[in-house]
N, C-alpha and C. Protein backbone atom coordinates (compact mmCIF):
# COMPACT_ATOMS: atom_id res chain seq x y z
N UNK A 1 -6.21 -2.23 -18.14
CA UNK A 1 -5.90 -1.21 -19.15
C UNK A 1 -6.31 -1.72 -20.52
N UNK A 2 -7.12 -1.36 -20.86
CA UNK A 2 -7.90 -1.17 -22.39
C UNK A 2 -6.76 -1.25 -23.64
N UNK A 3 -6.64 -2.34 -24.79
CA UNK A 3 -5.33 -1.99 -25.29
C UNK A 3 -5.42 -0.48 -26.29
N UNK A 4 -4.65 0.25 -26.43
CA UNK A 4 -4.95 1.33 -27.18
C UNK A 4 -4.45 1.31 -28.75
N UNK A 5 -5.06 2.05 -29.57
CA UNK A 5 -4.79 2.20 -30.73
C UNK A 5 -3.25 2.94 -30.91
N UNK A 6 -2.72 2.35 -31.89
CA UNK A 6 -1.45 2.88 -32.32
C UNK A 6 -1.10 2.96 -33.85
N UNK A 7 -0.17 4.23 -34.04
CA UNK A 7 0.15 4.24 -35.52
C UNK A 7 -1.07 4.03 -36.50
N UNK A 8 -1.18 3.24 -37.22
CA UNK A 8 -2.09 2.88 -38.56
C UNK A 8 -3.12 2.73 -38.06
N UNK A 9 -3.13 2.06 -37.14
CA UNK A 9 -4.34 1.92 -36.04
C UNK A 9 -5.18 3.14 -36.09
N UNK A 10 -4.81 4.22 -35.83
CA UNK A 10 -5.55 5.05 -35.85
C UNK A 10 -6.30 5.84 -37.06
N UNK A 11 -7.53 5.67 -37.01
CA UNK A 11 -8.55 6.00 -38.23
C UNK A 11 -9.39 6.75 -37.93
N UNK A 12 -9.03 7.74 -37.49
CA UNK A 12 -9.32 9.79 -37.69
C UNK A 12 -8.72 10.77 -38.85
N UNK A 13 -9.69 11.48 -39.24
CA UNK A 13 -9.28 12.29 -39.95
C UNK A 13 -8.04 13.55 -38.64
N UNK A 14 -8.31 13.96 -37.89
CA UNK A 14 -7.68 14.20 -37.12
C UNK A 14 -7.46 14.49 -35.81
N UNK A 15 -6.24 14.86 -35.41
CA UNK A 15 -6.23 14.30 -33.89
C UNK A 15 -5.66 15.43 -33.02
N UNK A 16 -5.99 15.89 -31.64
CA UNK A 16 -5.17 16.62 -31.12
C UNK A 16 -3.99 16.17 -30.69
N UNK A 17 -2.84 16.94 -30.66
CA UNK A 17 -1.62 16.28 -30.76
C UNK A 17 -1.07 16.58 -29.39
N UNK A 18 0.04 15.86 -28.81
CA UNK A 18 0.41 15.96 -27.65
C UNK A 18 2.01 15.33 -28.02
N UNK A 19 2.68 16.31 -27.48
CA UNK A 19 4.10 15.95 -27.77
C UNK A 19 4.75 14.98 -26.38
N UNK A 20 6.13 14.63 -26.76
CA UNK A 20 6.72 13.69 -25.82
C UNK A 20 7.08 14.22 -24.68
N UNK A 21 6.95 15.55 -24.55
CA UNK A 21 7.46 16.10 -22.98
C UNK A 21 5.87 16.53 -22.48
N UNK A 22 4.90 16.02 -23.59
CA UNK A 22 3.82 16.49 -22.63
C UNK A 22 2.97 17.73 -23.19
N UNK A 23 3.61 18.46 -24.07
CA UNK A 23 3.59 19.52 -24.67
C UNK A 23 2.24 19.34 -26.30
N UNK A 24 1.95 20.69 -25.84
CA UNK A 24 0.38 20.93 -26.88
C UNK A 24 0.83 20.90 -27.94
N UNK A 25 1.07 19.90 -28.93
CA UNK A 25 0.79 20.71 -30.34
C UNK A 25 0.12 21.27 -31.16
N UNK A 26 -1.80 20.68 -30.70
CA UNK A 26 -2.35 21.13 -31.39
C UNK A 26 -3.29 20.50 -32.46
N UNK A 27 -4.28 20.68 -32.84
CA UNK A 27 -4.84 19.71 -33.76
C UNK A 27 -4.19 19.56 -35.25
N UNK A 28 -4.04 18.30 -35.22
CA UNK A 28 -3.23 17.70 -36.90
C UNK A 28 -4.06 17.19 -37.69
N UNK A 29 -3.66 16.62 -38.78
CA UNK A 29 -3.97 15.69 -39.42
C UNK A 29 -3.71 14.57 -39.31
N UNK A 30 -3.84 12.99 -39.35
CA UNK A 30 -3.02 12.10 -38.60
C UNK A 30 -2.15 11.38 -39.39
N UNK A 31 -1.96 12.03 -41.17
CA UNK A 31 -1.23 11.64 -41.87
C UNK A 31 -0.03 12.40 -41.36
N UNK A 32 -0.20 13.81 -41.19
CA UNK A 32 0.94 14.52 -40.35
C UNK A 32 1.86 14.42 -39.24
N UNK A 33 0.48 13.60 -38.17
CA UNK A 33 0.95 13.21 -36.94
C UNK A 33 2.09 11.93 -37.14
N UNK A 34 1.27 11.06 -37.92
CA UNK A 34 2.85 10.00 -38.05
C UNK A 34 3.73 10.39 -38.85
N UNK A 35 3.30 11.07 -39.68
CA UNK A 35 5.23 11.45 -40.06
C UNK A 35 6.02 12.17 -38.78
N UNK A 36 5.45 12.78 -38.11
CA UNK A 36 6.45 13.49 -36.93
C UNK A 36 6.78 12.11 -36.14
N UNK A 37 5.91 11.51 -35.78
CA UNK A 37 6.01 10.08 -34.69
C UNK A 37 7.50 9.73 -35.81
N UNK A 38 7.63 9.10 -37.18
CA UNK A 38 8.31 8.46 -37.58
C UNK A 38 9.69 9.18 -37.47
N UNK A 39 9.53 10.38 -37.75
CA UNK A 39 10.96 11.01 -37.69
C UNK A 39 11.82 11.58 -36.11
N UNK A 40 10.61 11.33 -35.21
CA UNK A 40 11.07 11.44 -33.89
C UNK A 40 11.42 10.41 -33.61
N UNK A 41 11.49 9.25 -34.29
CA UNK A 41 11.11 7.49 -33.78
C UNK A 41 10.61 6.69 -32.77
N UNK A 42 9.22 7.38 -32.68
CA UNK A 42 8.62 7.51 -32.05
C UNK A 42 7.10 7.15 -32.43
N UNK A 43 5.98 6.59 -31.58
CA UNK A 43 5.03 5.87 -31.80
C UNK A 43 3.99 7.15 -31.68
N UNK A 44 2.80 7.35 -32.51
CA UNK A 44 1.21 7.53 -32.21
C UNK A 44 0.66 7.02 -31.83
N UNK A 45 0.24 7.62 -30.32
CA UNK A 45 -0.71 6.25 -29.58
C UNK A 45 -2.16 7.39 -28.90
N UNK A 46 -3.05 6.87 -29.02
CA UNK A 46 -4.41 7.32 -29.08
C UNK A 46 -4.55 7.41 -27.34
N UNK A 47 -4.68 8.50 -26.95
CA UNK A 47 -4.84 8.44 -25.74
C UNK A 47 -5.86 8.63 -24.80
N UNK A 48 -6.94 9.23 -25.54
CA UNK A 48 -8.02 9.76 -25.22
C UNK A 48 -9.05 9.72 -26.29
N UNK A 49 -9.21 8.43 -27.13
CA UNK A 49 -10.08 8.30 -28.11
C UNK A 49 -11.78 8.92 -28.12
N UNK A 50 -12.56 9.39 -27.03
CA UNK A 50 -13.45 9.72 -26.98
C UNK A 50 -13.46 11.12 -26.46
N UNK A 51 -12.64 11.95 -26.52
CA UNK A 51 -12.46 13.20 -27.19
C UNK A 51 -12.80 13.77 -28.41
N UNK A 52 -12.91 15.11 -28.39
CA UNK A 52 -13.22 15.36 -29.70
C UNK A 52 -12.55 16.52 -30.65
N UNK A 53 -11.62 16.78 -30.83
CA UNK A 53 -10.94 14.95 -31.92
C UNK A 53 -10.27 15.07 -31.02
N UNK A 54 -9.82 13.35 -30.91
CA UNK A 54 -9.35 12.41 -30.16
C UNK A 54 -7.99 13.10 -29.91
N UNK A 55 -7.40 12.88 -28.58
CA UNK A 55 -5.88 13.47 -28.55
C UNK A 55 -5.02 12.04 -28.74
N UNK A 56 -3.70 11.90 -29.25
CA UNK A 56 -2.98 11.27 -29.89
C UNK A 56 -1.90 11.55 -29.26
N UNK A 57 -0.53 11.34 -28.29
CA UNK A 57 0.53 11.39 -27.97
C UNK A 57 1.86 10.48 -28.29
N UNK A 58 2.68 11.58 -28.88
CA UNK A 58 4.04 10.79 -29.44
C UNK A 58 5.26 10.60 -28.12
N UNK A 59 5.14 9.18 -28.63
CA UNK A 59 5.93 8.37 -26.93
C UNK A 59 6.49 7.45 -27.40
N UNK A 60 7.48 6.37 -27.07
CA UNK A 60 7.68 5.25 -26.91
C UNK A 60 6.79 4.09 -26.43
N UNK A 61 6.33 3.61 -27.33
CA UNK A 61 4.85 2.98 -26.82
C UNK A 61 5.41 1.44 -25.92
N UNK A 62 6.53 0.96 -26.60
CA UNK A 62 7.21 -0.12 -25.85
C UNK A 62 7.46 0.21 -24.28
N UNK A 63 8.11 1.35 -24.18
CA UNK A 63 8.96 1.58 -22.93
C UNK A 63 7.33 2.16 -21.84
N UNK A 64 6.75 2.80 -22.27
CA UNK A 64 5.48 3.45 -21.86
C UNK A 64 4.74 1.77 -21.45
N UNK A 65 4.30 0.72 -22.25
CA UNK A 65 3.57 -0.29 -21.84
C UNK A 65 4.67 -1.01 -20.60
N UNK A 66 5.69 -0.79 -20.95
CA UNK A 66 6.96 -1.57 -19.88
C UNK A 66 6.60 -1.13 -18.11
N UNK A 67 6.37 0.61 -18.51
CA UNK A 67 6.75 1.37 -16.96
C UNK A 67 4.78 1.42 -16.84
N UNK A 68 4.06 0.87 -17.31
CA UNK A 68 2.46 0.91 -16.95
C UNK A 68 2.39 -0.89 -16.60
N UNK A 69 2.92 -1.52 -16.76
CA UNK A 69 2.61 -2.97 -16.18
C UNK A 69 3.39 -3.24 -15.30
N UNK A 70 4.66 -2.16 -15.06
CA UNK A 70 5.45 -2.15 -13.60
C UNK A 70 4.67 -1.41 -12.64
N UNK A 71 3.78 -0.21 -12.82
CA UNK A 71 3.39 0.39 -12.19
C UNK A 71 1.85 -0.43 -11.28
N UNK A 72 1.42 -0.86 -12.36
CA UNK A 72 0.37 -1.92 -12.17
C UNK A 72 0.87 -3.29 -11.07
N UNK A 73 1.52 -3.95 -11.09
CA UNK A 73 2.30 -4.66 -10.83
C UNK A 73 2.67 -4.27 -9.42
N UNK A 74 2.59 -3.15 -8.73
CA UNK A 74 3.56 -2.22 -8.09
C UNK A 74 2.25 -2.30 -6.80
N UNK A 75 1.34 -1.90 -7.61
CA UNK A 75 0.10 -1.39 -6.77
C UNK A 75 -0.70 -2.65 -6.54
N UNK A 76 -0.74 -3.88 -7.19
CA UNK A 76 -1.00 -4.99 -6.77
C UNK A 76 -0.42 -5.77 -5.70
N UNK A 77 0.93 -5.33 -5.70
CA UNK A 77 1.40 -6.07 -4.71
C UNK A 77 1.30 -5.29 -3.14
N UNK A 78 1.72 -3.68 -3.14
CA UNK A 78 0.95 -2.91 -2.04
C UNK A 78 -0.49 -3.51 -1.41
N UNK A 79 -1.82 -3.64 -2.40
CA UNK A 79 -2.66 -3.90 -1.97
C UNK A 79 -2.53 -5.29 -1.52
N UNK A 80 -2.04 -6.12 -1.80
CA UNK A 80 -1.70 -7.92 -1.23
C UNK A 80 -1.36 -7.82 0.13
N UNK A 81 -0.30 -6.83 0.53
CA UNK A 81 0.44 -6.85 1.45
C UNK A 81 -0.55 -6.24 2.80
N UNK A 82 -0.96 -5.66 2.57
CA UNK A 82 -1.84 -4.78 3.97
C UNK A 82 -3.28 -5.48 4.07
N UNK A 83 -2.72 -6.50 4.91
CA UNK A 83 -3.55 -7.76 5.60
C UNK A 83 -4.85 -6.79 6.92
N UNK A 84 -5.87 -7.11 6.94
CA UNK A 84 -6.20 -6.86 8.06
C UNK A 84 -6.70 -7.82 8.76
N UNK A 85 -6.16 -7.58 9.95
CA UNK A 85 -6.28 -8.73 11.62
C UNK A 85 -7.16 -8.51 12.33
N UNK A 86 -7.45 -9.58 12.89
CA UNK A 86 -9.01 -8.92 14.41
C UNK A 86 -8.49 -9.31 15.08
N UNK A 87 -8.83 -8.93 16.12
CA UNK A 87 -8.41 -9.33 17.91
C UNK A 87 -10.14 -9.03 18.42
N UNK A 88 -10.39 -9.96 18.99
CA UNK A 88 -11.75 -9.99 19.95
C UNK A 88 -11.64 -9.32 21.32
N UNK A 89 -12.39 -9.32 22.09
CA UNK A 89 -12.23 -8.99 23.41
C UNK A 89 -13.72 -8.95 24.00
N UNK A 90 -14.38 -9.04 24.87
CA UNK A 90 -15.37 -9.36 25.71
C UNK A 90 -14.85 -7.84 26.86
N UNK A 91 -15.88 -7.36 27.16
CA UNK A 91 -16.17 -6.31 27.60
C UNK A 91 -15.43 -6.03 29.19
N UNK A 92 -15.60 -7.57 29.66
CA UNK A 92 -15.11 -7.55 31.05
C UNK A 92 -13.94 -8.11 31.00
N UNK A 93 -13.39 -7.83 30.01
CA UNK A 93 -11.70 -8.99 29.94
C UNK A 93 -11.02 -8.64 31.20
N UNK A 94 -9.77 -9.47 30.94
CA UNK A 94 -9.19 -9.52 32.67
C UNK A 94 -8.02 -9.01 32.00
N UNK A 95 -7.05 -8.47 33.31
CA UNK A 95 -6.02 -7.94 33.12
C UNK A 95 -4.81 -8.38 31.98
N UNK A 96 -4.52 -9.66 32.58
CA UNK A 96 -3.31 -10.68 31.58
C UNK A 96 -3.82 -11.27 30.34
N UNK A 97 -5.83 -11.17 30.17
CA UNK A 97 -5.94 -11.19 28.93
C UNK A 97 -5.98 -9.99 28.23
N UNK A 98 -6.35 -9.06 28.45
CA UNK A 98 -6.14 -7.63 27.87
C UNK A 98 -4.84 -7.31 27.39
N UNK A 99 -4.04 -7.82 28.07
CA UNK A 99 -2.02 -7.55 27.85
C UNK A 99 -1.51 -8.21 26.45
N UNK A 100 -2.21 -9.37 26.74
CA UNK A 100 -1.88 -10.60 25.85
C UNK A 100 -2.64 -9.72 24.22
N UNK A 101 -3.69 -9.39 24.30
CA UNK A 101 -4.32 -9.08 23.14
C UNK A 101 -3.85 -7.82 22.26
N UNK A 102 -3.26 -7.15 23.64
CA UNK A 102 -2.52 -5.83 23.38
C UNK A 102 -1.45 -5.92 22.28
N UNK A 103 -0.48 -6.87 23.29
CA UNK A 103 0.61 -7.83 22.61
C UNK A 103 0.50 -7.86 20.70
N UNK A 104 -0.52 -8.74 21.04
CA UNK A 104 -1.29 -9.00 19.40
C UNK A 104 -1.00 -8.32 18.47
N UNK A 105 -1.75 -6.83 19.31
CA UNK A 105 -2.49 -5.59 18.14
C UNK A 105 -1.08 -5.03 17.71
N UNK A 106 -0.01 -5.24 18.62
CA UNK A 106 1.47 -4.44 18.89
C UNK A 106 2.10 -5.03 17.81
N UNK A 107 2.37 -5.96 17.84
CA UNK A 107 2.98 -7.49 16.90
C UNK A 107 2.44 -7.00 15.04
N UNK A 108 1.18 -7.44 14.75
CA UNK A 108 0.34 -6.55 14.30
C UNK A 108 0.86 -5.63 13.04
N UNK A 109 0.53 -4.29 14.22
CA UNK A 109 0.82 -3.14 13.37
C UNK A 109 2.82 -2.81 13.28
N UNK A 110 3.18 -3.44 13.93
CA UNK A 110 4.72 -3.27 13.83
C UNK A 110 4.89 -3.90 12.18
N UNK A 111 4.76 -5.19 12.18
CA UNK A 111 4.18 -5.87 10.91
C UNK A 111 3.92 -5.07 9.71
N UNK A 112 3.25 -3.68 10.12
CA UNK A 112 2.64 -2.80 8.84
C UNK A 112 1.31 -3.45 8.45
N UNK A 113 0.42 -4.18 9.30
CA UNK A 113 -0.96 -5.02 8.65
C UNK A 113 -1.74 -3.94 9.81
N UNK A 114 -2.80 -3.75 8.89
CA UNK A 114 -4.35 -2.99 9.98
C UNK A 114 -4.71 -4.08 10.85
N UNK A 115 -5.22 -3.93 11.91
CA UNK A 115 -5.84 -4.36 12.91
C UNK A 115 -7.55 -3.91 13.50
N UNK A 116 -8.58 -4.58 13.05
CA UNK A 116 -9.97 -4.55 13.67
C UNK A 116 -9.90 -4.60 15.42
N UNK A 117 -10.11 -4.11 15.74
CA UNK A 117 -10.71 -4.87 17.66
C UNK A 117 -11.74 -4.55 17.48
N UNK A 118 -12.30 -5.71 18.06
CA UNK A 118 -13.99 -5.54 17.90
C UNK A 118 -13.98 -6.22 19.70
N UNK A 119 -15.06 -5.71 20.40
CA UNK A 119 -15.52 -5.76 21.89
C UNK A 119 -17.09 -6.26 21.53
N UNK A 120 -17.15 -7.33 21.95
CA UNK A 120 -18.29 -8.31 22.25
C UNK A 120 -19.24 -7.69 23.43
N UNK A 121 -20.40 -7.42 23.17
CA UNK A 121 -21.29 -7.21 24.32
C UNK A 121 -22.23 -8.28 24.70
N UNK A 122 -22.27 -8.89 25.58
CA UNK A 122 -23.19 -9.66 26.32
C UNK A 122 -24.18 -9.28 26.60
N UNK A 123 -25.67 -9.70 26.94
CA UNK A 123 -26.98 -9.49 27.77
C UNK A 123 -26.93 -8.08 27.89
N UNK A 124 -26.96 -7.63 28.92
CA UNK A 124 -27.47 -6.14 29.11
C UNK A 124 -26.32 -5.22 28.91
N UNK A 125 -25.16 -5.71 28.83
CA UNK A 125 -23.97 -4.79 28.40
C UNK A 125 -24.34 -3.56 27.19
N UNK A 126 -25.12 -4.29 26.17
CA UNK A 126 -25.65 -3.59 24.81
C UNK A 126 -26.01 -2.20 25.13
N UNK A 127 -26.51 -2.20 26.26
CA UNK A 127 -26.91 -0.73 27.04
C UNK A 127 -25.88 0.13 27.04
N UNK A 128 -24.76 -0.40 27.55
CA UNK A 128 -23.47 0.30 27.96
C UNK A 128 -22.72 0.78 26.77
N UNK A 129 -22.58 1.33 25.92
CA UNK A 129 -21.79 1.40 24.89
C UNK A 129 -20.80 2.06 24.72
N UNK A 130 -20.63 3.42 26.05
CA UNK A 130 -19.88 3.85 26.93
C UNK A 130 -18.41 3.19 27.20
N UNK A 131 -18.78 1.77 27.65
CA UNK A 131 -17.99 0.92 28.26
C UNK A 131 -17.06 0.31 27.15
N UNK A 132 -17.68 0.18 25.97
CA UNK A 132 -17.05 -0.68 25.02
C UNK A 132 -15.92 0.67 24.39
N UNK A 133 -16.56 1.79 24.24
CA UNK A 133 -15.75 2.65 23.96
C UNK A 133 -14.77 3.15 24.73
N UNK A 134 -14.92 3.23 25.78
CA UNK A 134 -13.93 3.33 26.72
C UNK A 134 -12.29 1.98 26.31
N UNK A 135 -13.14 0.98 26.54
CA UNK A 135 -11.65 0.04 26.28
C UNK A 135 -11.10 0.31 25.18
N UNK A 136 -12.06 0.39 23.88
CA UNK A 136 -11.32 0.92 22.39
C UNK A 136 -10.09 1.95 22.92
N UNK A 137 -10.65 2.67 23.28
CA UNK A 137 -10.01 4.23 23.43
C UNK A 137 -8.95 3.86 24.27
N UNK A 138 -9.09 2.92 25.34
CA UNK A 138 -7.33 2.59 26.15
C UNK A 138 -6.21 1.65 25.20
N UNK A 139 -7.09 0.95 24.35
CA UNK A 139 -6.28 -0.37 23.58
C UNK A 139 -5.66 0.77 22.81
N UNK A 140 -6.47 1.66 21.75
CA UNK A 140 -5.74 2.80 21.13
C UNK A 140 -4.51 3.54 21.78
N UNK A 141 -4.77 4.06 22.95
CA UNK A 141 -3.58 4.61 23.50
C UNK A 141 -2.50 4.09 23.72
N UNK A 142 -2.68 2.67 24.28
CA UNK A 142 -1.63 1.49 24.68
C UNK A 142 -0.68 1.44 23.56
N UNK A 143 -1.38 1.53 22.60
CA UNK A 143 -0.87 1.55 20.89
C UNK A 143 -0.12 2.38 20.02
N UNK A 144 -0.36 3.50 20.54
CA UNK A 144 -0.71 4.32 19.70
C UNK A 144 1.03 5.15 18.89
N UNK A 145 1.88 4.40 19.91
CA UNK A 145 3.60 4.62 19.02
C UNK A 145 3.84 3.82 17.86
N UNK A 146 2.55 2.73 17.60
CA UNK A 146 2.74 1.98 16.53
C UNK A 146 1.32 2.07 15.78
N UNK A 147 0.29 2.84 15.98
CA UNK A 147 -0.60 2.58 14.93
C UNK A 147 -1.75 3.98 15.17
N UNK A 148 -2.35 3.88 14.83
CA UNK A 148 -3.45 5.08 14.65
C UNK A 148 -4.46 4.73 15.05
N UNK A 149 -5.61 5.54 14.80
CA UNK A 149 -7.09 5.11 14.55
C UNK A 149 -7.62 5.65 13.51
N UNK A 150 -7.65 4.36 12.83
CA UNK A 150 -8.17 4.77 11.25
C UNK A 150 -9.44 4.45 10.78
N UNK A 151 -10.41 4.13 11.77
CA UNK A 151 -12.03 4.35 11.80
C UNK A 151 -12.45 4.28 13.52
N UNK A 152 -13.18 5.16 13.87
CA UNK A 152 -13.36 5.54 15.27
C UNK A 152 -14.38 4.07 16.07
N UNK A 153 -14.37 3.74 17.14
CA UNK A 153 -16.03 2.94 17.53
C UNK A 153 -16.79 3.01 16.60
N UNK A 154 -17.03 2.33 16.75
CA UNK A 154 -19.05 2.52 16.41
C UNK A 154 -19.89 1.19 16.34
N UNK A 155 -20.76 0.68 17.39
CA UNK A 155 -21.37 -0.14 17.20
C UNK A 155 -22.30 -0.69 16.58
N UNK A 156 -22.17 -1.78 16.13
CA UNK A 156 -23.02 -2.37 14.87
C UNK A 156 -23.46 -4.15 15.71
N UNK A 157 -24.95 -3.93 16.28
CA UNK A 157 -25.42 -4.67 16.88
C UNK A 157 -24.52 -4.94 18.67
N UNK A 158 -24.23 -6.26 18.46
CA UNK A 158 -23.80 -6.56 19.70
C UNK A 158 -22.15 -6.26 19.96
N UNK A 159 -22.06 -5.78 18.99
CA UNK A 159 -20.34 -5.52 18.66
C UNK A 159 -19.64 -4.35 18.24
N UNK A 160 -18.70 -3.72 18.95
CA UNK A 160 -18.48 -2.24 18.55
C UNK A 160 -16.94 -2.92 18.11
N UNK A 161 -16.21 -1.57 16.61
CA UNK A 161 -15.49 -2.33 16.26
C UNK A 161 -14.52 -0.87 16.00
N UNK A 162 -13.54 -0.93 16.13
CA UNK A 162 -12.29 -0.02 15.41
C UNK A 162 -11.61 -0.20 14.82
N UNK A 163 -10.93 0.55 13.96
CA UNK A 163 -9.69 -0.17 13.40
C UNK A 163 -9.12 0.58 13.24
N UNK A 164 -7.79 0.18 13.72
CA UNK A 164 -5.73 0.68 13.65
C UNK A 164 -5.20 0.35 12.58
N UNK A 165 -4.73 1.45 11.83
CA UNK A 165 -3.76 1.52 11.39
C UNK A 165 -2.15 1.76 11.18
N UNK A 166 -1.21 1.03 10.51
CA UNK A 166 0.15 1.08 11.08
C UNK A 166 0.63 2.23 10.59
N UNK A 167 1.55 2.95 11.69
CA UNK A 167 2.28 4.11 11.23
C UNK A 167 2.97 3.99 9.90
N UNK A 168 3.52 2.39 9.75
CA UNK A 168 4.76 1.60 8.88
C UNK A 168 4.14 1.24 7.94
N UNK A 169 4.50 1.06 6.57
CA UNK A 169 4.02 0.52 5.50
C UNK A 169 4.55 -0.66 5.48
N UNK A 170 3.74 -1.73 4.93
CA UNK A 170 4.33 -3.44 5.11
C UNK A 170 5.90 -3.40 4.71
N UNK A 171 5.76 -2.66 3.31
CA UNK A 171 7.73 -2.98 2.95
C UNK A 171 8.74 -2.07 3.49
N UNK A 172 8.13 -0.66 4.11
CA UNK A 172 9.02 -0.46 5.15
C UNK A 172 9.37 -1.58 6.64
N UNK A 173 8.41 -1.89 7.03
CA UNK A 173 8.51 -3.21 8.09
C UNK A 173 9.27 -3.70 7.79
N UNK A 174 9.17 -5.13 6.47
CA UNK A 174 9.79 -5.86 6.34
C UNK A 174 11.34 -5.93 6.05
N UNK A 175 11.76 -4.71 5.40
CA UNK A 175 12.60 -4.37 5.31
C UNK A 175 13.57 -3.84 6.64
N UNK A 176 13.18 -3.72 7.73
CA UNK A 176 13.82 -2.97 8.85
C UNK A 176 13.91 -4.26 9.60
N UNK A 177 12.99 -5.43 9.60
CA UNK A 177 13.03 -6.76 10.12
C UNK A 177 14.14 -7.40 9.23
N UNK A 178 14.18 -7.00 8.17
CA UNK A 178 15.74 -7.86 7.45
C UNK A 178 16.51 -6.95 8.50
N UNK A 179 16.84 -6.08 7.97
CA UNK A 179 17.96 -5.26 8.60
C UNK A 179 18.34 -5.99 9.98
N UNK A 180 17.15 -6.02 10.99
CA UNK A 180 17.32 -6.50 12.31
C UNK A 180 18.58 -7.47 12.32
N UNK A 181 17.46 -8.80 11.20
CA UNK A 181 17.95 -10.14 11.30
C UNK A 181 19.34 -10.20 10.82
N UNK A 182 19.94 -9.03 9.53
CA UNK A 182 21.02 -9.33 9.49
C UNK A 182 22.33 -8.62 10.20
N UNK A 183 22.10 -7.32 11.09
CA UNK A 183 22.42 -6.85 12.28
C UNK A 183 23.14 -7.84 13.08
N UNK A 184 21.88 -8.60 13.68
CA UNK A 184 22.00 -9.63 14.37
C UNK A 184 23.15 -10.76 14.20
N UNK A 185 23.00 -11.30 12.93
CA UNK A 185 23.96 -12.09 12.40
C UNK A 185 25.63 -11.70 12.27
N UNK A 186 25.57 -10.46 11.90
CA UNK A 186 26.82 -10.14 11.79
C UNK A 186 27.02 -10.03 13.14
N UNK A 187 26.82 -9.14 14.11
CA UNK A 187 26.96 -9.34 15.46
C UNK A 187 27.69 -10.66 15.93
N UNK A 188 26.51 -11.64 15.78
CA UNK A 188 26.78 -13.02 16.12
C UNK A 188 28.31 -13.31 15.44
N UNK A 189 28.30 -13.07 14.31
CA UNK A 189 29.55 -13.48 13.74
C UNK A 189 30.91 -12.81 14.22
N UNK A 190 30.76 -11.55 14.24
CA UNK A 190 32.01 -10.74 15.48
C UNK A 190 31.82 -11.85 16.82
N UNK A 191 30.80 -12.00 17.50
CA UNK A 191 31.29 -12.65 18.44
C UNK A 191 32.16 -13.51 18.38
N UNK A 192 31.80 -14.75 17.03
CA UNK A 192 32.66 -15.86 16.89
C UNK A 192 34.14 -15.80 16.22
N UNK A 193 34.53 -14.67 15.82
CA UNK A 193 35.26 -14.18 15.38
C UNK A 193 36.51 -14.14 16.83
N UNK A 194 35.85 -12.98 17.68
CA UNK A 194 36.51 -12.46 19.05
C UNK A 194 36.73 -14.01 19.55
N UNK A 195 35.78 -15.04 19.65
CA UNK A 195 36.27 -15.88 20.59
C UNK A 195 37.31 -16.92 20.03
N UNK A 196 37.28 -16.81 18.57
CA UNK A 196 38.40 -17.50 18.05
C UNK A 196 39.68 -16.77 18.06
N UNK A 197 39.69 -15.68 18.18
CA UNK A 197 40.64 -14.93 18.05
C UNK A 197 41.38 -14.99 19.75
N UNK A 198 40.46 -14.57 20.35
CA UNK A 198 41.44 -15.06 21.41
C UNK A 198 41.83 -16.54 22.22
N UNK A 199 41.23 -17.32 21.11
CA UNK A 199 41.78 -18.87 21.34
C UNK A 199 42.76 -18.88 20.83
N UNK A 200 43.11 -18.33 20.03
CA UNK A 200 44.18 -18.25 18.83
C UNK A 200 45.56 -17.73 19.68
N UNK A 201 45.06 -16.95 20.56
CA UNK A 201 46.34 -15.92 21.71
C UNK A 201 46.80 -16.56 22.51
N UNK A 202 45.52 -17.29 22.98
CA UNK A 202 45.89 -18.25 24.04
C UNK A 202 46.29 -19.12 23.78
């Protein structure tokens, strides 16, 4: 974010005006505009400098930079969080490795992280592309109470690749995995509770 001009800062003869709920005022003068900013107590801040004339909105420029570097802040950490995973697989995989990989993709998207599967073609397999799509399309289904398909097959050389996406957003996940863990705990703790309690009887 570009820092913006404010108050004195601003050196226009004049400005379109934009009030604090959002509201048109209209083109000013910008000797005009800060006297309203001052008696609203309230800042002129240039919002659209390459306009013509520039629009100018009376805001709280403190509280406004506060809730734009939280918001920023907000969306950095969303994008941190949604990891994407591969899982391989070879065309002729075997049963208990297919399960196992399944496992993976399950683990995965429960997590709230995307998941790639990409299917390896060997020697003359490359022909078959049929085949590679076919397994995509069962691993998807196997899946599919926990994730999507959020780009279809499509092979690119010796390798066809998809990718799942989670129904769950990472901080919904993580948050339902606290919950679990502290579920759990309290649980645990009634237990130890009950068994002291009836040591206590006895």
């Amino acid at each position: 974010m570009s820092e913006q001009r404010i108050n004195g800062q601003i050196r226009v003869p004049k400005v379109l005006l934009v009030g604090p709920a959002g509201e048109q005022v209209g083109v000013v003068r910008v000797e005009d505009a800060l006297r309203l900013a001052q008696e609203a107590d309230l800042d002129l801040v240039e919002v659209a400098p390459g306009a013509n004339p520039p629009v100018a909105r009376l805001m709280d420029y403190g509280k406004y930079k506060y809730e734009a570097n939280l918001k920023a802040r907000e969306s950095r950490k969303n994008q941190a969080n949604t990891v994407q995973k591969e899982i391989r697989m070879g065309l002729k995989i075997d049963k208990h490795d297919y399960e196992t990989k399944r496992r993976n993709v399950e683990k995965f998207l429960a997590g709230g992280d995307k998941v790639k599967v990409m299917v390896r073609f060997r020697g003359r397999e490359q022909s078959r592309p049929e085949l590679g799509t076919r397994l995509l399309g069962r691993m998807a289904e196997d899946v599919a109470e926990l994730g999507f398909v959020e780009s279809h097959p499509r092979q690119d050389g010796r390798t066809m690749v998809m990718v799942l996406g989670p129904h769950k957003k990472k901080a919904q996940a993580k948050a339902e995995a606290r919950k679990r863990k502290s579920d759990a705990e309290k649980a645990a703790q009634r237990g130890k509770d009950a068994a002291a309690n009836s040591d206590d009887a006895s």
